[in-house]
Protein backbone atom coordinates (compact mmCIF):
# COMPACT_ATOMS: atom_id res chain seq x y z
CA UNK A 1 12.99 -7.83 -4.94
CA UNK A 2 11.59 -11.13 -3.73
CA UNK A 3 12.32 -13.29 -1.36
CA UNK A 4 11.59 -16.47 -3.42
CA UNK A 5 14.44 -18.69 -4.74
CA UNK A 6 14.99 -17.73 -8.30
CA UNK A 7 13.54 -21.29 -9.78
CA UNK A 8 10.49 -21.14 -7.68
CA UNK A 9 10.15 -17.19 -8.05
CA UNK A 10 10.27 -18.28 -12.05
CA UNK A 11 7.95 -20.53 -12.15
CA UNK A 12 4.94 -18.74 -10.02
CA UNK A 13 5.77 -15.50 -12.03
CA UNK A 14 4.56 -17.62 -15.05
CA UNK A 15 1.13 -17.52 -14.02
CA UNK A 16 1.29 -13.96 -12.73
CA UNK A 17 -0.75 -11.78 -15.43
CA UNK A 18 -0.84 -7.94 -16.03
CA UNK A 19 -4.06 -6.10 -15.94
CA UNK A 20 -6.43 -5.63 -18.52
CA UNK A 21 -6.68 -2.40 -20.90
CA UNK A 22 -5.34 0.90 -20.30
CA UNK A 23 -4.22 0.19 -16.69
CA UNK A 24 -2.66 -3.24 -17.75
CA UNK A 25 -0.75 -0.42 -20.19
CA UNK A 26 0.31 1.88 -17.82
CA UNK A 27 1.23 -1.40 -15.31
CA UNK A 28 3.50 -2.55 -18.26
CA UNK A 29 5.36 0.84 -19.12
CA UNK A 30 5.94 1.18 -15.19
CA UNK A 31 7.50 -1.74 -14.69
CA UNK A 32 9.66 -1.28 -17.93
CA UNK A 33 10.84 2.41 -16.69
CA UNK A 34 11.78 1.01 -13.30
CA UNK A 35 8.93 2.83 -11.55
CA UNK A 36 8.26 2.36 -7.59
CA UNK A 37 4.68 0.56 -8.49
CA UNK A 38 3.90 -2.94 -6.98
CA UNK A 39 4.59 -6.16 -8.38
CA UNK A 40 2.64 -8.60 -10.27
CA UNK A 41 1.86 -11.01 -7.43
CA UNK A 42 0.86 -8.16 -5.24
CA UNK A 43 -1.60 -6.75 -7.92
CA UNK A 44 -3.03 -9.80 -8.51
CA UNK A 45 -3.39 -10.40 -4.40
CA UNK A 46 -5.08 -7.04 -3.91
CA UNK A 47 -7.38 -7.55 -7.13
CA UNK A 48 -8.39 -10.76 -5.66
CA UNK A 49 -9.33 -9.46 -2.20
CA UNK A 50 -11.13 -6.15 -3.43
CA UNK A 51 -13.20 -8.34 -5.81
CA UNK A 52 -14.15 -10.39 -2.68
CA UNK A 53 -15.26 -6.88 -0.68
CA UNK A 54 -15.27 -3.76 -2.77
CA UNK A 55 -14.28 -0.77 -0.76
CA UNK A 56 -16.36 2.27 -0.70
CA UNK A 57 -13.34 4.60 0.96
CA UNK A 58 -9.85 3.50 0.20
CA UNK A 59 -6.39 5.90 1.76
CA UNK A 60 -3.86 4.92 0.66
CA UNK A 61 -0.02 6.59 1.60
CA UNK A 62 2.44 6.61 -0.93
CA UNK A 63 0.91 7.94 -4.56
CA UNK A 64 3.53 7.67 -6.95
CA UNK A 65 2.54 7.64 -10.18
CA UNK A 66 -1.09 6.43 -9.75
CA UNK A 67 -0.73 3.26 -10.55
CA UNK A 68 -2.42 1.45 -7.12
CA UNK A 69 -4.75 4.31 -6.77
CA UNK A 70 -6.12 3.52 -10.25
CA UNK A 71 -6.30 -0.04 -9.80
CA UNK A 72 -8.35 0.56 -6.05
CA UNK A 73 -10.29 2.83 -8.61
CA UNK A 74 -11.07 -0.20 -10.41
CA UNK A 75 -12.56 -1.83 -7.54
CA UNK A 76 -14.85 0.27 -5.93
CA UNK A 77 -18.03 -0.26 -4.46
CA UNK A 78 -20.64 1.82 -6.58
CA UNK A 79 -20.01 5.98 -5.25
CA UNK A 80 -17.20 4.84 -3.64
CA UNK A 81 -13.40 7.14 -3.58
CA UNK A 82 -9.64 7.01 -3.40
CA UNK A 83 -7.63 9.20 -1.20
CA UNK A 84 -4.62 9.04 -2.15
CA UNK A 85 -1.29 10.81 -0.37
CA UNK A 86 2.24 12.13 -2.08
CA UNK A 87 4.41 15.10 -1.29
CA UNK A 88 6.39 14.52 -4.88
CA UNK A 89 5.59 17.11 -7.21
CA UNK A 90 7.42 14.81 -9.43
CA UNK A 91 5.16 11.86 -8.49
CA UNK A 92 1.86 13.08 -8.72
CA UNK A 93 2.03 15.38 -11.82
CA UNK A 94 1.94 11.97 -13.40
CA UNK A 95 -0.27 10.34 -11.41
CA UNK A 96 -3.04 13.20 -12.21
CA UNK A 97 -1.71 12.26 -16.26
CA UNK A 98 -2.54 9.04 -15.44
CA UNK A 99 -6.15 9.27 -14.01
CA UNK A 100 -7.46 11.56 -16.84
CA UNK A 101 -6.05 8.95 -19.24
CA UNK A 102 -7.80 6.68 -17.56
CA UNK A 103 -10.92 8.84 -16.91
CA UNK A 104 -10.97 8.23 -13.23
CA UNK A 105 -10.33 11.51 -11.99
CA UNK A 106 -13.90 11.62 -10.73
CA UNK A 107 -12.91 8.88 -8.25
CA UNK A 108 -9.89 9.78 -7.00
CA UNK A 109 -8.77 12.80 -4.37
CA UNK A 110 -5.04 13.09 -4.60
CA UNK A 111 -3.87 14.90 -1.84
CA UNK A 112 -0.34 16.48 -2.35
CA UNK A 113 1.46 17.01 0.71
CA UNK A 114 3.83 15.05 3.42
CA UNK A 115 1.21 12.59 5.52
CA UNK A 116 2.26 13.93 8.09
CA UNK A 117 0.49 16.64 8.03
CA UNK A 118 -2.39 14.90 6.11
CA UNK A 119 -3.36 12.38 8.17
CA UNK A 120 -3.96 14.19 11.64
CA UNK A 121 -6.30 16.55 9.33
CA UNK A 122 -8.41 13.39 7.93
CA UNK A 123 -8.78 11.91 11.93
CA UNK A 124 -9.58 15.55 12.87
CA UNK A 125 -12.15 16.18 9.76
CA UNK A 126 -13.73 12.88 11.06
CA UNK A 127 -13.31 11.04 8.20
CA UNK A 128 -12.49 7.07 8.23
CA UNK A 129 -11.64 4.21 5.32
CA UNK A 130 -12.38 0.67 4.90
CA UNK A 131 -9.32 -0.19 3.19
CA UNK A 132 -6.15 1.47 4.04
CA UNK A 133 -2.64 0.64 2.32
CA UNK A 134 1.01 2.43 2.68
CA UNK A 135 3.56 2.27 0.09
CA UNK A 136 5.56 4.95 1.04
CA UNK A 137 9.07 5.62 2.50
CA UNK A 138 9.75 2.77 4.57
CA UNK A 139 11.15 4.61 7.49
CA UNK A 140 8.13 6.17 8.20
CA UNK A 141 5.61 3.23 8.43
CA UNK A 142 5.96 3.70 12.24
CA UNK A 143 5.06 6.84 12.34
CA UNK A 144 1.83 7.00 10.26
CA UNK A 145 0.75 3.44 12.24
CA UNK A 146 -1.26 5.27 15.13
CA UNK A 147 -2.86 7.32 12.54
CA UNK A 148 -3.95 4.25 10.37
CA UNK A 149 -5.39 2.35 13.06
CA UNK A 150 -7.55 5.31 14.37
CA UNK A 151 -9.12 5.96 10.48
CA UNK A 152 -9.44 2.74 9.42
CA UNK A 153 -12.48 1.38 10.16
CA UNK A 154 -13.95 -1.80 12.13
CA UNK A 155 -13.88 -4.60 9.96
CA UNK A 156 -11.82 -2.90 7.65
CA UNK A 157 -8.29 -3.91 6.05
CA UNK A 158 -4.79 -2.49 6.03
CA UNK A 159 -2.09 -3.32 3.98
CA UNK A 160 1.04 -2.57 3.98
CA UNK A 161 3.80 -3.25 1.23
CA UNK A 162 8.17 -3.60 1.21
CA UNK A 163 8.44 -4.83 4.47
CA UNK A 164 10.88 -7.68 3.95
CA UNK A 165 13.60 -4.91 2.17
CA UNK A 166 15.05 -7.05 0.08
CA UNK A 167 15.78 -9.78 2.97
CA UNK A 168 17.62 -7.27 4.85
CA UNK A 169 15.59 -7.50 7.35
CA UNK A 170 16.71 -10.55 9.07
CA UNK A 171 20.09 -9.53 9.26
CA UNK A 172 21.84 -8.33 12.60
CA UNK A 173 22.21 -4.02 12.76
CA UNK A 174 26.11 -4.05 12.34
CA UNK A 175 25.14 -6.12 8.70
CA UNK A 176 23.26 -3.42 7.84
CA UNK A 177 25.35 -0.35 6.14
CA UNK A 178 25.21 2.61 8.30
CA UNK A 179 23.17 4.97 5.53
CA UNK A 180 20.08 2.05 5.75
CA UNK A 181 20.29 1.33 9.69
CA UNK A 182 17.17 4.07 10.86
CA UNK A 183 14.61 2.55 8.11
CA UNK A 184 16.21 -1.12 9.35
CA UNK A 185 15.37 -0.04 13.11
CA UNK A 186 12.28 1.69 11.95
CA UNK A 187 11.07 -1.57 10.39
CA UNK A 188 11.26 -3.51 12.81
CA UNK A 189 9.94 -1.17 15.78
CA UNK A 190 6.77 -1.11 13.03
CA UNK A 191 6.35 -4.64 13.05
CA UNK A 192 6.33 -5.01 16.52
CA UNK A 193 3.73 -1.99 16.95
CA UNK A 194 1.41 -4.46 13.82
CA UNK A 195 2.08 -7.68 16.28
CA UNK A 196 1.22 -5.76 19.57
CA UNK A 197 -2.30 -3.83 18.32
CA UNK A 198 -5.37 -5.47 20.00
CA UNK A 199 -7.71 -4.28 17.29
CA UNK A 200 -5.81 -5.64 14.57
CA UNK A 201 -5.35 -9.98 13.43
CA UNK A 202 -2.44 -9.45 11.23
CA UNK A 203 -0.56 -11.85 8.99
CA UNK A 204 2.72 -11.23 6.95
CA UNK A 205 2.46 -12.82 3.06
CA UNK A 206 5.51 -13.98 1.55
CA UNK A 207 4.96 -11.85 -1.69
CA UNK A 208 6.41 -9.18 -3.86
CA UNK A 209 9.29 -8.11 -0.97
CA UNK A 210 6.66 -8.65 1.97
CA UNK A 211 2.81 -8.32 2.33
CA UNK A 212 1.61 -7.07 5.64
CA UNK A 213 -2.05 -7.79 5.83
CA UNK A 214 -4.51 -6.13 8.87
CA UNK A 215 -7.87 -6.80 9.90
CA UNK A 216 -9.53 -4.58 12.38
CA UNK A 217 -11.92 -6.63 14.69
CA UNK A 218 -15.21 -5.29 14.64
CA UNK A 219 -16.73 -3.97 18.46
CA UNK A 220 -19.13 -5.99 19.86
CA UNK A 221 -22.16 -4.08 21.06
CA UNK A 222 -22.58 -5.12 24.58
């Protein structure tokens, strides 16, 4: 859901386009079967920046069905990879569909399991990303933070997508119903974690239902 007002929302979504080919395909079926992929504007956002400064290793938390994986895929750097993250069986048995029909699988890791345990293995492996982005249940963006800021990179970019819920996030705890208050809490206590990190310049883009966008400064030697 945006946050737009409907008119304005209308109009903008006019010159919001779908992907090319098989991915614009698999973008348009998505969308039609109400699956959890990202919207137009925010597609066309990360397409934009990636074009800009291919990645060569992309994490990214929150699989579903492939769809963002396969459009990173798309903008790699040349040798360049996608690690991508989802304990839903249900998830990414059609997200591996997906990247053999669009022959990617050579690009892509999938790793199937909670990130909880994934992540702490990736720091402790030694690996690191340039371009890290988390789609994935919204109550526990705060707790994967710490790991994201320790593999992403210097000079590289997180992203980080839902974080306006709908608008509910302005409201006052007693407007939220009791079933949604721990992601509402958990939101915000994320946020403030984004605003407070020294190594990150963040700014928060009014599109799709929120676009939280991180640069980590690079260390100056000496």
């Amino acid at each position: 859901m945006g946050i737009l007002c409907e008119d304005l929302a209308e109009f903008l979504g006019k010159f919001d386009k779908d992907v090319l080919g098989a991915l614009g395909d698999l973008q348009r079926r998505s969308y039609s079967e109400g699956l959890p992929i990202i919207s137009r504007d925010v597609v066309n956002f990360l397409s934009l920046m990636l074009s800009v400064k291919p990645p060569h290793n992309v994490l990214e938390i929150g699989c579903a069905v492939g769809f963002s994986a396969s459009l990173f895929a798309e903008h790699l750097a040349k040798n360049g990879r996608v690690t991508t993250i989802d304990r839903y069986e249900l998830m990414t048995s059609r997200a591996k569909k997906n990247f053999e029909m669009l022959g990617i699988t050579d690009k892509i890791r999938l790793i199937e399991e909670d990130a909880a345990t994934a992540l702490p293995r990736l720091m402790e492996n030694g690996e690191s990303f340039d371009f890290i982005f988390m789609d994935c249940s919204k109550g526990q963006y705060v707790r994967f933070f710490p790991y994201v800021v320790q593999l992403l990179e210097d000079g590289g970019i997180f992203c980080t997508d839902d974080i306006f819920q709908g608008g509910s996030l302005v409201k006052d705890l007693q407007e939220i119903p009791r079933r949604d208050r721990t992601i509402h809490r958990n939101m915000h206590e994320f946020l403030q974690m984004v605003m407070a990190e020294d190594a990150l310049r963040t700014v928060i883009l009014p599109i799709g239902d929120g676009l939280l966008v991180s640069h980590k400064k690079k260390v100056k030697n000496g």
